[in-house]
Protein backbone atom coordinates (compact mmCIF):
# COMPACT_ATOMS: atom_id res chain seq x y z
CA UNK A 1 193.75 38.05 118.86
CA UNK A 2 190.30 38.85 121.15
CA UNK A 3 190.88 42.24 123.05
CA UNK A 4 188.15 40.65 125.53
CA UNK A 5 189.52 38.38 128.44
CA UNK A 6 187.85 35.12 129.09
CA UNK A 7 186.36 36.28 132.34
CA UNK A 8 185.27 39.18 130.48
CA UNK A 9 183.49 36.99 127.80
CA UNK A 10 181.96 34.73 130.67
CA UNK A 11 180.77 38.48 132.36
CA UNK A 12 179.07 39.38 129.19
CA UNK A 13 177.46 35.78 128.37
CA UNK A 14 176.38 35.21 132.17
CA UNK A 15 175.42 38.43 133.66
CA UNK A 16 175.20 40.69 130.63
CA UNK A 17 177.79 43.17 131.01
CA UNK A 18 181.26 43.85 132.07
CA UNK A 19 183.75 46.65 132.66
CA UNK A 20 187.11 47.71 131.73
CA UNK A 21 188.84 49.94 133.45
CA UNK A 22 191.13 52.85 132.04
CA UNK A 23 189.75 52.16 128.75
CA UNK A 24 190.23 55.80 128.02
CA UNK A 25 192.08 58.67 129.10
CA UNK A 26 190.37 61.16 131.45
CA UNK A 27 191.05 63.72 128.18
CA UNK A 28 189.44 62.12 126.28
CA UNK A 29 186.29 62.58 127.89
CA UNK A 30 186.95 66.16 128.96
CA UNK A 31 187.20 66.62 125.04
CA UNK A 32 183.47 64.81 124.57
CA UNK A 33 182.58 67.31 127.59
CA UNK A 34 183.73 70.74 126.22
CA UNK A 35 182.88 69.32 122.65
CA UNK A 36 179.06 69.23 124.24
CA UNK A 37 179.23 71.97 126.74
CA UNK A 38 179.88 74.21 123.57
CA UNK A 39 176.73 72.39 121.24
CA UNK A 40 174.53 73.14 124.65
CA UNK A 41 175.60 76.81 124.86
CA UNK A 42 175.27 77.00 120.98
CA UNK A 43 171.46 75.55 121.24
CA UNK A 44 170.33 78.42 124.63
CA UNK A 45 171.52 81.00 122.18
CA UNK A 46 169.40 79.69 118.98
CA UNK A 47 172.09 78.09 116.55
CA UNK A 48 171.49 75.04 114.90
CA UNK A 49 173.48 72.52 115.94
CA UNK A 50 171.33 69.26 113.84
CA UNK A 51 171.65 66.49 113.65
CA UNK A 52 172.66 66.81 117.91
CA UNK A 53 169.34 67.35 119.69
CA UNK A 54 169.30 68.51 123.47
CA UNK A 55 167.13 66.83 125.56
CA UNK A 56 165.99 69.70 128.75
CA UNK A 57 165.47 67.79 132.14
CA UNK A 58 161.46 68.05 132.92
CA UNK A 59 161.91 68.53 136.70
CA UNK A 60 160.31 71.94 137.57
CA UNK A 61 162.82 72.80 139.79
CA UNK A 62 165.85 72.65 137.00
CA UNK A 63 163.67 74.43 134.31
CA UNK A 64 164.87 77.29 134.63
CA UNK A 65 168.65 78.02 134.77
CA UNK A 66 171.44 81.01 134.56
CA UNK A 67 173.95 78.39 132.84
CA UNK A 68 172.15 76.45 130.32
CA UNK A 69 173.64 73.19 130.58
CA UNK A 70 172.66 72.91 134.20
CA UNK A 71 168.95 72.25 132.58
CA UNK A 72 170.20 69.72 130.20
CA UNK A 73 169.75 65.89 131.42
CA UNK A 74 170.83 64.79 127.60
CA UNK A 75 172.47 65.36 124.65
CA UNK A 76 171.45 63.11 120.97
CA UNK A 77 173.00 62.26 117.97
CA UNK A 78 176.84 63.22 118.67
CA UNK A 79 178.09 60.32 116.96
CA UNK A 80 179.74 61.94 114.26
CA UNK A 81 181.02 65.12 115.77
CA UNK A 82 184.65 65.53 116.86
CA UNK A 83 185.71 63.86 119.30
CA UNK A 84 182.60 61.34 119.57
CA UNK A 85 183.82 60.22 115.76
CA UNK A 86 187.41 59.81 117.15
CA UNK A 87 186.28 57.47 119.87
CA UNK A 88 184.31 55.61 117.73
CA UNK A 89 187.30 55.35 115.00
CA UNK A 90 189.59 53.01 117.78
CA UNK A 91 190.59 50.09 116.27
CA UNK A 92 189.97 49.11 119.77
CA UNK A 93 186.74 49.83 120.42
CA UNK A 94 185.66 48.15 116.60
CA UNK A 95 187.08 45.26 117.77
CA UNK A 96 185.67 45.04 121.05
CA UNK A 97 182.15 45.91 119.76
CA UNK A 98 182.72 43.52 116.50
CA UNK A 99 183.34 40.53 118.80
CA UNK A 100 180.28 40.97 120.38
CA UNK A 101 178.22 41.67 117.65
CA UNK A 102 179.66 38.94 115.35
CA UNK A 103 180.24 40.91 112.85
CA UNK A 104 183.19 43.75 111.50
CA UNK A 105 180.32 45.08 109.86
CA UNK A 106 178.47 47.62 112.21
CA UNK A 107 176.65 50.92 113.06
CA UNK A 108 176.75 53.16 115.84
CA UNK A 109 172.93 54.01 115.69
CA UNK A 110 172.33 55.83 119.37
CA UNK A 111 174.44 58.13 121.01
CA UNK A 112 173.60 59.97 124.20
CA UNK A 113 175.47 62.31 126.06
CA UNK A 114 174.11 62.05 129.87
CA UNK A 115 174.35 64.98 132.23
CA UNK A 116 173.47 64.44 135.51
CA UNK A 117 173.32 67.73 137.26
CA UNK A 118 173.27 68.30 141.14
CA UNK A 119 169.33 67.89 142.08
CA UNK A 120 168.67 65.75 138.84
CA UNK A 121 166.18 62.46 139.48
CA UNK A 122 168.02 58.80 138.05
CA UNK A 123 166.38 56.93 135.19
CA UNK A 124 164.29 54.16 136.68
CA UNK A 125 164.66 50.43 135.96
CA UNK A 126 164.30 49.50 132.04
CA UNK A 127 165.84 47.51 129.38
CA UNK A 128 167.52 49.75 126.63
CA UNK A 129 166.15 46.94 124.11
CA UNK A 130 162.39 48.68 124.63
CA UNK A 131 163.66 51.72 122.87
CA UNK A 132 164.87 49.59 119.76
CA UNK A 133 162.31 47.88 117.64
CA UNK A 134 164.81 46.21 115.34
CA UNK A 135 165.31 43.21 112.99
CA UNK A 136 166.91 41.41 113.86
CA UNK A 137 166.50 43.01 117.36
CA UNK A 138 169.73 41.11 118.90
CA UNK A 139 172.56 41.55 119.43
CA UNK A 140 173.04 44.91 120.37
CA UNK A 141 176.14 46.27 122.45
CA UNK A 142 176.51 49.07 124.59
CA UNK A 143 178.89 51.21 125.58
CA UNK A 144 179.16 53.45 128.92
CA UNK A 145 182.16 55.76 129.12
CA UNK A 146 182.21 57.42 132.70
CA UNK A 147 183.51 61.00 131.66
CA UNK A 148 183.34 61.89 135.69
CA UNK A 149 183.56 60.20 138.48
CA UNK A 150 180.49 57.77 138.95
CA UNK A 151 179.57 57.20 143.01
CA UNK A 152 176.69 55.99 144.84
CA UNK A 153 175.93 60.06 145.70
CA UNK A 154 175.79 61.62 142.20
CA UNK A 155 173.92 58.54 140.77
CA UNK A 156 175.72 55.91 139.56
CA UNK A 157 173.99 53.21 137.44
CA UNK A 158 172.65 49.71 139.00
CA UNK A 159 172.59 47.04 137.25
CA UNK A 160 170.79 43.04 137.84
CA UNK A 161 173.43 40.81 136.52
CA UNK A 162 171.86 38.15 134.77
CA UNK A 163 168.86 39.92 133.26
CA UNK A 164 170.57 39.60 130.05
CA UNK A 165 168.62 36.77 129.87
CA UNK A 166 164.94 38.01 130.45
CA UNK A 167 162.64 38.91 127.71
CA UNK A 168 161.84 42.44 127.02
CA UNK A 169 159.35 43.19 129.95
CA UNK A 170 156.27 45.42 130.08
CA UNK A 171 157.84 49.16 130.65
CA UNK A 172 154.79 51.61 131.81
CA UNK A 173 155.68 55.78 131.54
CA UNK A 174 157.40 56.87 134.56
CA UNK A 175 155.23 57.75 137.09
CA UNK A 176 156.87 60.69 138.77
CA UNK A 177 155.32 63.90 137.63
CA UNK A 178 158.13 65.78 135.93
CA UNK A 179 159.79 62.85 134.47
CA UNK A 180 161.91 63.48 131.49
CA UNK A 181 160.47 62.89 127.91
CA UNK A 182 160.48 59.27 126.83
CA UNK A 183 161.87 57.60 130.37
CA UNK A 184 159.74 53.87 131.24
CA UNK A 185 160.09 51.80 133.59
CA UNK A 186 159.62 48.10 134.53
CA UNK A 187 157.48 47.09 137.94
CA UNK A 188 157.10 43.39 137.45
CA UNK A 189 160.76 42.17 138.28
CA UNK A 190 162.33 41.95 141.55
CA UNK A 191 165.50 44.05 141.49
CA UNK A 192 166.48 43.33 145.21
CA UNK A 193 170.17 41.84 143.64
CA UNK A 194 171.08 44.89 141.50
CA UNK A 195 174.22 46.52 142.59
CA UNK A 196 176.02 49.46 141.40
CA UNK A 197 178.75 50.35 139.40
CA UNK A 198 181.42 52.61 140.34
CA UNK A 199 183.24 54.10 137.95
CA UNK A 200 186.22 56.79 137.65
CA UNK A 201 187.02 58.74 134.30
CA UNK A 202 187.56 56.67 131.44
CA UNK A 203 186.11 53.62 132.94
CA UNK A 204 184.09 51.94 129.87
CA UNK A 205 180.54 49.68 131.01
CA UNK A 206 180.36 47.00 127.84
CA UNK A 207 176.33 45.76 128.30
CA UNK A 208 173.81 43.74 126.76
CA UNK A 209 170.57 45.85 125.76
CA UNK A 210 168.47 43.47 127.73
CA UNK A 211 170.39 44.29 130.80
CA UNK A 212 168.36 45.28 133.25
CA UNK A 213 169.55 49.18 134.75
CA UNK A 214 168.63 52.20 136.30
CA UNK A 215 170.41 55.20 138.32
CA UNK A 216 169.59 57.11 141.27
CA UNK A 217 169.21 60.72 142.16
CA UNK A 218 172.12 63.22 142.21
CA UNK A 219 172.38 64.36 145.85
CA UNK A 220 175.97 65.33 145.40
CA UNK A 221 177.33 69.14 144.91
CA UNK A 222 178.71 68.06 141.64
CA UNK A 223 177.37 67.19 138.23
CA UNK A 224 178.32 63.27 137.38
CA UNK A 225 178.75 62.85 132.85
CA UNK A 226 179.07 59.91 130.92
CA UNK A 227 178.85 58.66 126.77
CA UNK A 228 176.81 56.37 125.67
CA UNK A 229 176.93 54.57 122.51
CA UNK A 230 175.17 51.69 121.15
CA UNK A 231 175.86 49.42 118.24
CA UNK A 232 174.49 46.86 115.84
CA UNK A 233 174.71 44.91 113.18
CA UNK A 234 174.86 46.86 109.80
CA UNK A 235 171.60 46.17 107.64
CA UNK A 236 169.92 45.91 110.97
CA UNK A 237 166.28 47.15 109.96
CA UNK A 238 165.23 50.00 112.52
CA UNK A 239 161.37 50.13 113.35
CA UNK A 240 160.92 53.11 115.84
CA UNK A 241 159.62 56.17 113.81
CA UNK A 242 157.13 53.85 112.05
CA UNK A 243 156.02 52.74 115.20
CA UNK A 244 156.40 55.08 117.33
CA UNK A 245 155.91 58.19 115.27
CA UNK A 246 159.62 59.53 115.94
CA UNK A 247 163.51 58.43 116.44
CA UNK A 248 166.35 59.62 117.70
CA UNK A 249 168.25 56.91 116.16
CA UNK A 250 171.54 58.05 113.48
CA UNK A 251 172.86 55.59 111.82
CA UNK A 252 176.32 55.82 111.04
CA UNK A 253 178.51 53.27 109.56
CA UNK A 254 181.76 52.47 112.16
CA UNK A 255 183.76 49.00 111.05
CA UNK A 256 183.31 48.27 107.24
């Protein structure tokens, strides 16, 4: 029996995404937080903590920091840590993904943790399907797990429903001095229908990499977290560090 409701199903085949809310419990993603809150620390004071990789937000202004995870905007490659792994091990959230995918046989091959601190700029408009030069390159799910609270003041994402169906467009470097490491951004697509998505803790965003998305700044007081996972067929041939020289890609088997 499908765990995804018909208007669900028409959400993701029409507009590319769709949400489910209390999907988790809160705990659970205070476990994900302290789990990465202690990796962070770990990292400042010189531990290895591979095969996670901290990601230090460019701005000049959140450079330099008394509490190191306040100059953190992300955290790689968490996948297979504690309670990342135990997420991923839900027989609900293999069958979710495996629906979508078409397949029981997939890999988790990105995960991000995403701090977004008080002060800390949004990502701008892009496609998470430029960052994944695959074959086959569709389809590949995401998942968004708000850990906090996601509101229009801390920088919730915004997303254009119905971009699902758009072509990977032309994504040119972010043009804000200071932008973090490896952030794009697309300028030839009007965006005037996006809207946002609130979210509260343990609210899950299923989306289609060729949704269009960004967030905004953090003007709150308060730092807003989320998980992000993405998944794909297994077998799925992955491109990036031949072509681009790196990855941050870790494939790790899920549903077998």
């Amino acid at each position: 029996m499908s765990l995804i409701t018909e208007p669900d199903l028409t959400g993701w085949r029409e507009r590319g995404y769709f949400r489910v809310d209390r999907f988790a419990e809160p705990s659970e993603g205070q476990a994900m937080l302290d789990c990465v809150l202690g990796l962070v620390r770990s990292a400042a004071a010189g531990e290895d903590i591979a095969p996670a990789l901290v990601m230090p937000e460019q701005q000049a202004d959140m450079r330099e920091v008394d509490v190191p995870e306040l100059g953190v905007s992300k955290v790689f490659r968490v996948a297979g840590i504690g309670p990342f792994r135990t997420f991923l091990d839900r027989p609900d959230v293999l069958a979710l993904v495996s629906e979508l995918v078409g397949t029981v046989e997939i890999d988790c091959f990105s995960s991000q943790f995403i701090f977004k601190n008080p002060g800390a700029w949004g990502q701008p408009w892009h496609q998470d399907s430029y960052y994944f030069p695959f074959e086959p390159p569709r389809p590949i799910v995401g998942l968004w797990l708000a850990v906090t609270e996601a509101t229009l003041e801390n920088g919730c994402l915004h997303v254009l429903a119905g971009s699902n169906h758009e072509v990977v467009h032309e994504h040119i470097p972010d043009r804000r001095p200071g932008a973090n490491y490896g952030y794009v951004e697309i300028v030839d697509h009007d965006m005037a229908a996006s809207e946002p998505v609130l979210m509260d803790p343990g609210d899950l965003l299923v989306f289609d990499s060729h949704l269009m998305h960004r967030s905004h700044d953090n003007t709150s007081t308060g730092a807003r977290a989320a998980m992000v996972f993405h998944f794909a067929a297994a077998g799925t041939v992955d491109h990036t560090e031949r072509l681009r020289g790196y990855t941050i890609h870790d494939w790790i088997p899920v549903g077998r």
